[in-house]
N, C-alpha and C. Protein backbone atom coordinates (compact mmCIF):
# COMPACT_ATOMS: atom_id res chain seq x y z
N UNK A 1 0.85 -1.17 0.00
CA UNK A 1 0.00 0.00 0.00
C UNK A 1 0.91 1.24 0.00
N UNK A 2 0.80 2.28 -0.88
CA UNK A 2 1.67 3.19 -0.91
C UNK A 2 1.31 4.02 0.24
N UNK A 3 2.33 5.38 0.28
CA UNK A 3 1.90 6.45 1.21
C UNK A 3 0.67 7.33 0.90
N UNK A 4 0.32 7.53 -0.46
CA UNK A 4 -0.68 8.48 -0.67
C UNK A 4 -1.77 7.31 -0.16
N UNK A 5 -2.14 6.35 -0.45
CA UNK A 5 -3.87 5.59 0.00
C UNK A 5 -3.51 6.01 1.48
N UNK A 6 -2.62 5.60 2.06
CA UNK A 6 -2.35 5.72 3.59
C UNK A 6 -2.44 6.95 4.18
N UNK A 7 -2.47 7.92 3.93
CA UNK A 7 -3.11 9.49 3.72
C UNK A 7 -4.18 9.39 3.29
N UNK A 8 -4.88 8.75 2.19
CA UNK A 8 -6.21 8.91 2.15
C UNK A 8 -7.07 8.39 3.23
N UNK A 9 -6.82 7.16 3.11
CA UNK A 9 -7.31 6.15 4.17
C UNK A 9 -7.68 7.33 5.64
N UNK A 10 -6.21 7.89 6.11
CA UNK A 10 -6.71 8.31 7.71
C UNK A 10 -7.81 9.84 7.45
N UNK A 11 -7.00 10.46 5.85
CA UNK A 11 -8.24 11.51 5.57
C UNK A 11 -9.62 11.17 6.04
N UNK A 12 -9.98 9.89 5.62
CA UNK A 12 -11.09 9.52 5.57
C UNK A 12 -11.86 9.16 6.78
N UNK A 13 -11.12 8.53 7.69
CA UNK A 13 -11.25 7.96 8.52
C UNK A 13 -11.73 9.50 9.71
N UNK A 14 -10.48 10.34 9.61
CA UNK A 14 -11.16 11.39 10.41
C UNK A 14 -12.40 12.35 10.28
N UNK A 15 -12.74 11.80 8.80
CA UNK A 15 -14.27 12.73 8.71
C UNK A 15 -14.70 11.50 9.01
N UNK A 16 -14.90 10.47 9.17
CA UNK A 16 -15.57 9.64 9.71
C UNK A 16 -16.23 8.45 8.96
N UNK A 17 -15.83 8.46 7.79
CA UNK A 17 -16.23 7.44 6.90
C UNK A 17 -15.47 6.13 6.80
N UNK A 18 -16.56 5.21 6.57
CA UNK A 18 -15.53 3.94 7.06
C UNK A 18 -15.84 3.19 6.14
N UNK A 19 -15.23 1.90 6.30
CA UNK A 19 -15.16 0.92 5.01
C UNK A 19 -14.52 -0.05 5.42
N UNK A 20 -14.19 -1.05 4.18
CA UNK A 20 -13.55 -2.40 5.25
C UNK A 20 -12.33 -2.58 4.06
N UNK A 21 -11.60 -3.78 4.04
CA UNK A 21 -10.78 -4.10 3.02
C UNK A 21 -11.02 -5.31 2.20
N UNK A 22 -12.21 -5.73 2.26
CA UNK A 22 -12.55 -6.56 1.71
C UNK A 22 -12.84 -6.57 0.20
N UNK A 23 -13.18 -7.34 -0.75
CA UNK A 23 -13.27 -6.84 -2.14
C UNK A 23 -12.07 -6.98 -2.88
N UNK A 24 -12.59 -6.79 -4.35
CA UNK A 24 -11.38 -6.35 -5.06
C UNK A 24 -10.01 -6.05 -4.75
N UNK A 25 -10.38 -4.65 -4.48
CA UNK A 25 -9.48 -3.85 -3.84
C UNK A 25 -8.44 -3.26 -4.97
N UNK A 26 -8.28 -3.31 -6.09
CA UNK A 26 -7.79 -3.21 -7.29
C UNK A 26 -8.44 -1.79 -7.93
N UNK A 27 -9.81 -2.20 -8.13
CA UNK A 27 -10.23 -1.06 -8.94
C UNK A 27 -10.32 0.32 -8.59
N UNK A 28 -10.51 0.86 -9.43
CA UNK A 28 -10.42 2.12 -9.23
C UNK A 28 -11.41 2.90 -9.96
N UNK A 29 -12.10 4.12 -9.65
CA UNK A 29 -13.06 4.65 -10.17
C UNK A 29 -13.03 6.08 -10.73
N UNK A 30 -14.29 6.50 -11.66
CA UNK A 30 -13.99 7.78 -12.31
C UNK A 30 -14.92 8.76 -12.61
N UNK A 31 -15.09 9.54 -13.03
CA UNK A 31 -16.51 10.39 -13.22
C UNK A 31 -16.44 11.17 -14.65
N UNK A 32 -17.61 10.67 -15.39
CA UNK A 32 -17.39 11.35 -16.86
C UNK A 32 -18.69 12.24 -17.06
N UNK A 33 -19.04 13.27 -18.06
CA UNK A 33 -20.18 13.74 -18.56
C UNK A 33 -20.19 13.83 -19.76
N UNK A 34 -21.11 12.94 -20.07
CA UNK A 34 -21.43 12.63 -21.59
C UNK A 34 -22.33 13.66 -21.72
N UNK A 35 -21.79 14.10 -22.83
CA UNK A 35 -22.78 15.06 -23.52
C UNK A 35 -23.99 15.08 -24.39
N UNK A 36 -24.96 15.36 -24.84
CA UNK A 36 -26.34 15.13 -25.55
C UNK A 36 -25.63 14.77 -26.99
N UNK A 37 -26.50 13.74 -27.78
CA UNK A 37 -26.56 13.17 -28.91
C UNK A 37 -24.98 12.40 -29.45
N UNK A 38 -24.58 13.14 -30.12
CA UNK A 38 -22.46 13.14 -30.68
C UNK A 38 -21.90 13.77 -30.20
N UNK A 39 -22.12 15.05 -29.30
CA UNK A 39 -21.28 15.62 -28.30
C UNK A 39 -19.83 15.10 -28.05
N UNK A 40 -19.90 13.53 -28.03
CA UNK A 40 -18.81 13.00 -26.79
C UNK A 40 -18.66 13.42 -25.28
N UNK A 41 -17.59 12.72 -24.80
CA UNK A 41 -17.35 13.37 -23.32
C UNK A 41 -16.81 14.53 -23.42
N UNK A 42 -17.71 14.91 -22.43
CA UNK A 42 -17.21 16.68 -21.95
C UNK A 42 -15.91 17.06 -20.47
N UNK A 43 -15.84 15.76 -20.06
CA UNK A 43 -15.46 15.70 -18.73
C UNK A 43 -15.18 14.44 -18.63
N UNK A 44 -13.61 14.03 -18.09
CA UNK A 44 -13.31 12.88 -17.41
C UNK A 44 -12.27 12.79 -16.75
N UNK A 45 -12.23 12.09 -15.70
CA UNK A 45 -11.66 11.95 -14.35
C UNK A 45 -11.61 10.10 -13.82
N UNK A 46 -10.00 10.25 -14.03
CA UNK A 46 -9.63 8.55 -13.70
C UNK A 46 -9.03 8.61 -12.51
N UNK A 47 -9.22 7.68 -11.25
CA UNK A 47 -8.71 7.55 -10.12
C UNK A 47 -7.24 7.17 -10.45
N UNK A 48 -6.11 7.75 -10.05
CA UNK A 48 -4.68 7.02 -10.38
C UNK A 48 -4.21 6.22 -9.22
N UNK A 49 -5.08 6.99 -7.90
CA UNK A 49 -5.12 6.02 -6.70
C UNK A 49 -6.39 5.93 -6.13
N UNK A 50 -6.31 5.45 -5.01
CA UNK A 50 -7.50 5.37 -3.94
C UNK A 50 -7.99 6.39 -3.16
N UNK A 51 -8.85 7.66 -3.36
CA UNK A 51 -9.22 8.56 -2.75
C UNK A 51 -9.11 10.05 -3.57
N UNK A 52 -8.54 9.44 -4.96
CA UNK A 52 -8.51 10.51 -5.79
C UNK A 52 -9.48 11.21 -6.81
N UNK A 53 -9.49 12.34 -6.45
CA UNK A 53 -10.86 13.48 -6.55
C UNK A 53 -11.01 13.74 -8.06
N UNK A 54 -11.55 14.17 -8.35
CA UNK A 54 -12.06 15.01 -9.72
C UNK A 54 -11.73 16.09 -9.57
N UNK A 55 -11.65 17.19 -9.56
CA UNK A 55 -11.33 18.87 -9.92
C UNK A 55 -13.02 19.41 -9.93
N UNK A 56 -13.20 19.44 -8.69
CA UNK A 56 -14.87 19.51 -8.55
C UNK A 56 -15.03 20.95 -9.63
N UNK A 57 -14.51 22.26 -8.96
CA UNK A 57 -14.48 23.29 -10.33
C UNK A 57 -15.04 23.25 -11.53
N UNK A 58 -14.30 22.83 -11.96
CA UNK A 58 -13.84 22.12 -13.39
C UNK A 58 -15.21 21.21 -13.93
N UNK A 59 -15.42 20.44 -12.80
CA UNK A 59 -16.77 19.56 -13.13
C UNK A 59 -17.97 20.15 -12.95
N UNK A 60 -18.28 20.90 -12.50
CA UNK A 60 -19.01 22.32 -12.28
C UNK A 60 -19.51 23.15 -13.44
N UNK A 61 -18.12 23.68 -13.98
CA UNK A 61 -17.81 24.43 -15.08
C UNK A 61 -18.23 23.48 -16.22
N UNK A 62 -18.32 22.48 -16.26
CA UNK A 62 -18.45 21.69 -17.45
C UNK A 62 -20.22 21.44 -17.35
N UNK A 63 -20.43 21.15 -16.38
CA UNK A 63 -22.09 20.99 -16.12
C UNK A 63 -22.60 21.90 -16.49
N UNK A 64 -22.18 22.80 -15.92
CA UNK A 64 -23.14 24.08 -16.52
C UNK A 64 -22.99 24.30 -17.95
N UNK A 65 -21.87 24.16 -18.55
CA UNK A 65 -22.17 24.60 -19.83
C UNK A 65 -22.90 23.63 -20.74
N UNK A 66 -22.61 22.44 -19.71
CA UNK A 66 -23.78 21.57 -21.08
C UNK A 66 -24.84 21.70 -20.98
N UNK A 67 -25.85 22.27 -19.59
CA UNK A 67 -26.81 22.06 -19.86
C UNK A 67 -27.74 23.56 -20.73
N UNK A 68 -28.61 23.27 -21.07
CA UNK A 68 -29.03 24.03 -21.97
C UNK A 68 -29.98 24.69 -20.84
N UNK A 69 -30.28 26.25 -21.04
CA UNK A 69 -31.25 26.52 -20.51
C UNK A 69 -32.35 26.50 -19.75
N UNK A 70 -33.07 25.71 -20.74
CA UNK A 70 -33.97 24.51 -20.08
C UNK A 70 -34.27 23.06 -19.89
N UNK A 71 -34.67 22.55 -19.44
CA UNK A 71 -34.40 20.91 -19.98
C UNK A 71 -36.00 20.33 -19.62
N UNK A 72 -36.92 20.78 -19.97
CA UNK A 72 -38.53 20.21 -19.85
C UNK A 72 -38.41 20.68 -18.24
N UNK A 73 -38.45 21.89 -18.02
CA UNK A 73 -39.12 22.63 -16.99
C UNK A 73 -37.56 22.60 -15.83
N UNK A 74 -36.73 22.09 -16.08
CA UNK A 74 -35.16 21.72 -15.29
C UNK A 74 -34.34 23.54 -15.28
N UNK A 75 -34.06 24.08 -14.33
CA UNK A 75 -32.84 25.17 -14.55
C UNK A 75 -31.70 24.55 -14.81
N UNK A 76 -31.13 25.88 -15.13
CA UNK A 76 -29.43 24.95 -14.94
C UNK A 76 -29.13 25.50 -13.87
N UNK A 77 -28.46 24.79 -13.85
CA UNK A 77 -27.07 24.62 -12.79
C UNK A 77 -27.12 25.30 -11.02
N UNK A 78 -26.64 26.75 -12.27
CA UNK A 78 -26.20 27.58 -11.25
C UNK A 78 -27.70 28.29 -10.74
N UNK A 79 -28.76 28.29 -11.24
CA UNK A 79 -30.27 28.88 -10.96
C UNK A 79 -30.39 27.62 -9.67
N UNK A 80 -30.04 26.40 -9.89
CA UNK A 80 -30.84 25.62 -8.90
C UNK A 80 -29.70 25.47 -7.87
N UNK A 81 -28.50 25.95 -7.66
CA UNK A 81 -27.81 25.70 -6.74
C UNK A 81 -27.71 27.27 -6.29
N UNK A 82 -28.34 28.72 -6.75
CA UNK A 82 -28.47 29.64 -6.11
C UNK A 82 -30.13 29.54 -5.32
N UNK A 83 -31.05 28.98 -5.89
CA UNK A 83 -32.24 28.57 -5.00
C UNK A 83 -32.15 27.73 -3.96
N UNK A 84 -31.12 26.74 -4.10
CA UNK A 84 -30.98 25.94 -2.51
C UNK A 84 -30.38 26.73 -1.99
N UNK A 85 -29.14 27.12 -1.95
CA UNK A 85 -28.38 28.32 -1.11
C UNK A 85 -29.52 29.29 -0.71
N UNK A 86 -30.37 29.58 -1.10
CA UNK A 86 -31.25 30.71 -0.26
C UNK A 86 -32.13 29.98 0.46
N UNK A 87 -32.59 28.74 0.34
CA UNK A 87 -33.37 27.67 1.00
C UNK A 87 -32.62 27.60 2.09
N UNK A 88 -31.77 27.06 1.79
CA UNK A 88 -30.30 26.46 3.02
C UNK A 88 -30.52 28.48 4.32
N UNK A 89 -30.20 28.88 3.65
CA UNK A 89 -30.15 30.39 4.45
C UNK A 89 -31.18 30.76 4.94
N UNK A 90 -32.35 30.55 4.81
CA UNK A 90 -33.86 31.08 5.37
C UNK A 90 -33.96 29.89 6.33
N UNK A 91 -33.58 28.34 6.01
CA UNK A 91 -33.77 27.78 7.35
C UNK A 91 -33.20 27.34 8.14
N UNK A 92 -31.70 28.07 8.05
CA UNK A 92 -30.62 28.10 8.96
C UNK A 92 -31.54 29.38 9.98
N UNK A 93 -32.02 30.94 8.99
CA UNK A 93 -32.07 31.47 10.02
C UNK A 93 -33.57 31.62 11.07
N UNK A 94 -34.66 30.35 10.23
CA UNK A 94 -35.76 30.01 11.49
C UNK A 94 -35.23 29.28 12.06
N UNK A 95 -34.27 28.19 12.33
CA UNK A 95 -33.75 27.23 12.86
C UNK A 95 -33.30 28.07 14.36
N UNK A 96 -32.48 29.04 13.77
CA UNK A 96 -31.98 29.78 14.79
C UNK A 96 -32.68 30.99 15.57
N UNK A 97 -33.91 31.40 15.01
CA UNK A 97 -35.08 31.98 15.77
C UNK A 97 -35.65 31.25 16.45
N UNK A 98 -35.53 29.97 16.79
CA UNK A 98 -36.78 28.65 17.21
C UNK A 98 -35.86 28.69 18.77
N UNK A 99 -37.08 29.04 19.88
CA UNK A 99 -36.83 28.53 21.02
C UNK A 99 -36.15 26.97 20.84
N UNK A 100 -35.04 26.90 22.07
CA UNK A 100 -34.33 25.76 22.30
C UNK A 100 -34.79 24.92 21.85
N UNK A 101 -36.06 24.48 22.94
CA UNK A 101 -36.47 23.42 23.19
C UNK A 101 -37.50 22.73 21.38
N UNK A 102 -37.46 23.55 21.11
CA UNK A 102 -38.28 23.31 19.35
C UNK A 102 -37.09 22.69 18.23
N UNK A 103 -35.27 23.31 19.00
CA UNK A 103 -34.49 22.95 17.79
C UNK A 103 -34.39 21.12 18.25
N UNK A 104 -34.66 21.10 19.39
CA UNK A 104 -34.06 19.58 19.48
C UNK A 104 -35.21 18.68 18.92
């Protein structure tokens, strides 16, 4: 086992996610975005080890531009991740108007 999984591994371990060693244990995984019709891939990301990320950014940046406007009533992207962010913020701040005994 090299040093980088062994860094991932305790990364992991201290946010608290767990797992076993059972399995494979070989493979490795990736994240692509295929694009509509002949497009091809717009985006891809191969694990070279165990715990290795995508360039979230980047995958972001690529989402949004594929999606079109609309998609049968769908926003993109950034419309539906600025409407949760204001969701997320209005009930962070009743959460935190709510007598004690109501947050538990």
């Amino acid at each position: 086992m090299s040093l980088t999984v062994i860094g991932n591994m305790r990364r992991a371990s201290k946010k608290g996610i767990s797992g076993n060693l059972r399995g494979e244990g070989r493979l490795l995984g990736g994240v692509f975005v295929i694009g509509p019709g002949k497009t091809g891939i717009l985006f891809e990301h191969y694990e070279n080890t165990f715990g290795d990320h995508a360039n979230l950014d980047k995958l972001v940046e690529t989402l949004k531009g594929a999606m079109p406007a609309k998609v049968e009533g769908v926003a993109k992207v950034d419309e539906v991740v600025e409407e949760a962010s204001s969701e997320i913020e209005n009930l962070t701040k009743q959460a935190a108007a709510a007598p004690a005994e109501e947050r538990m």
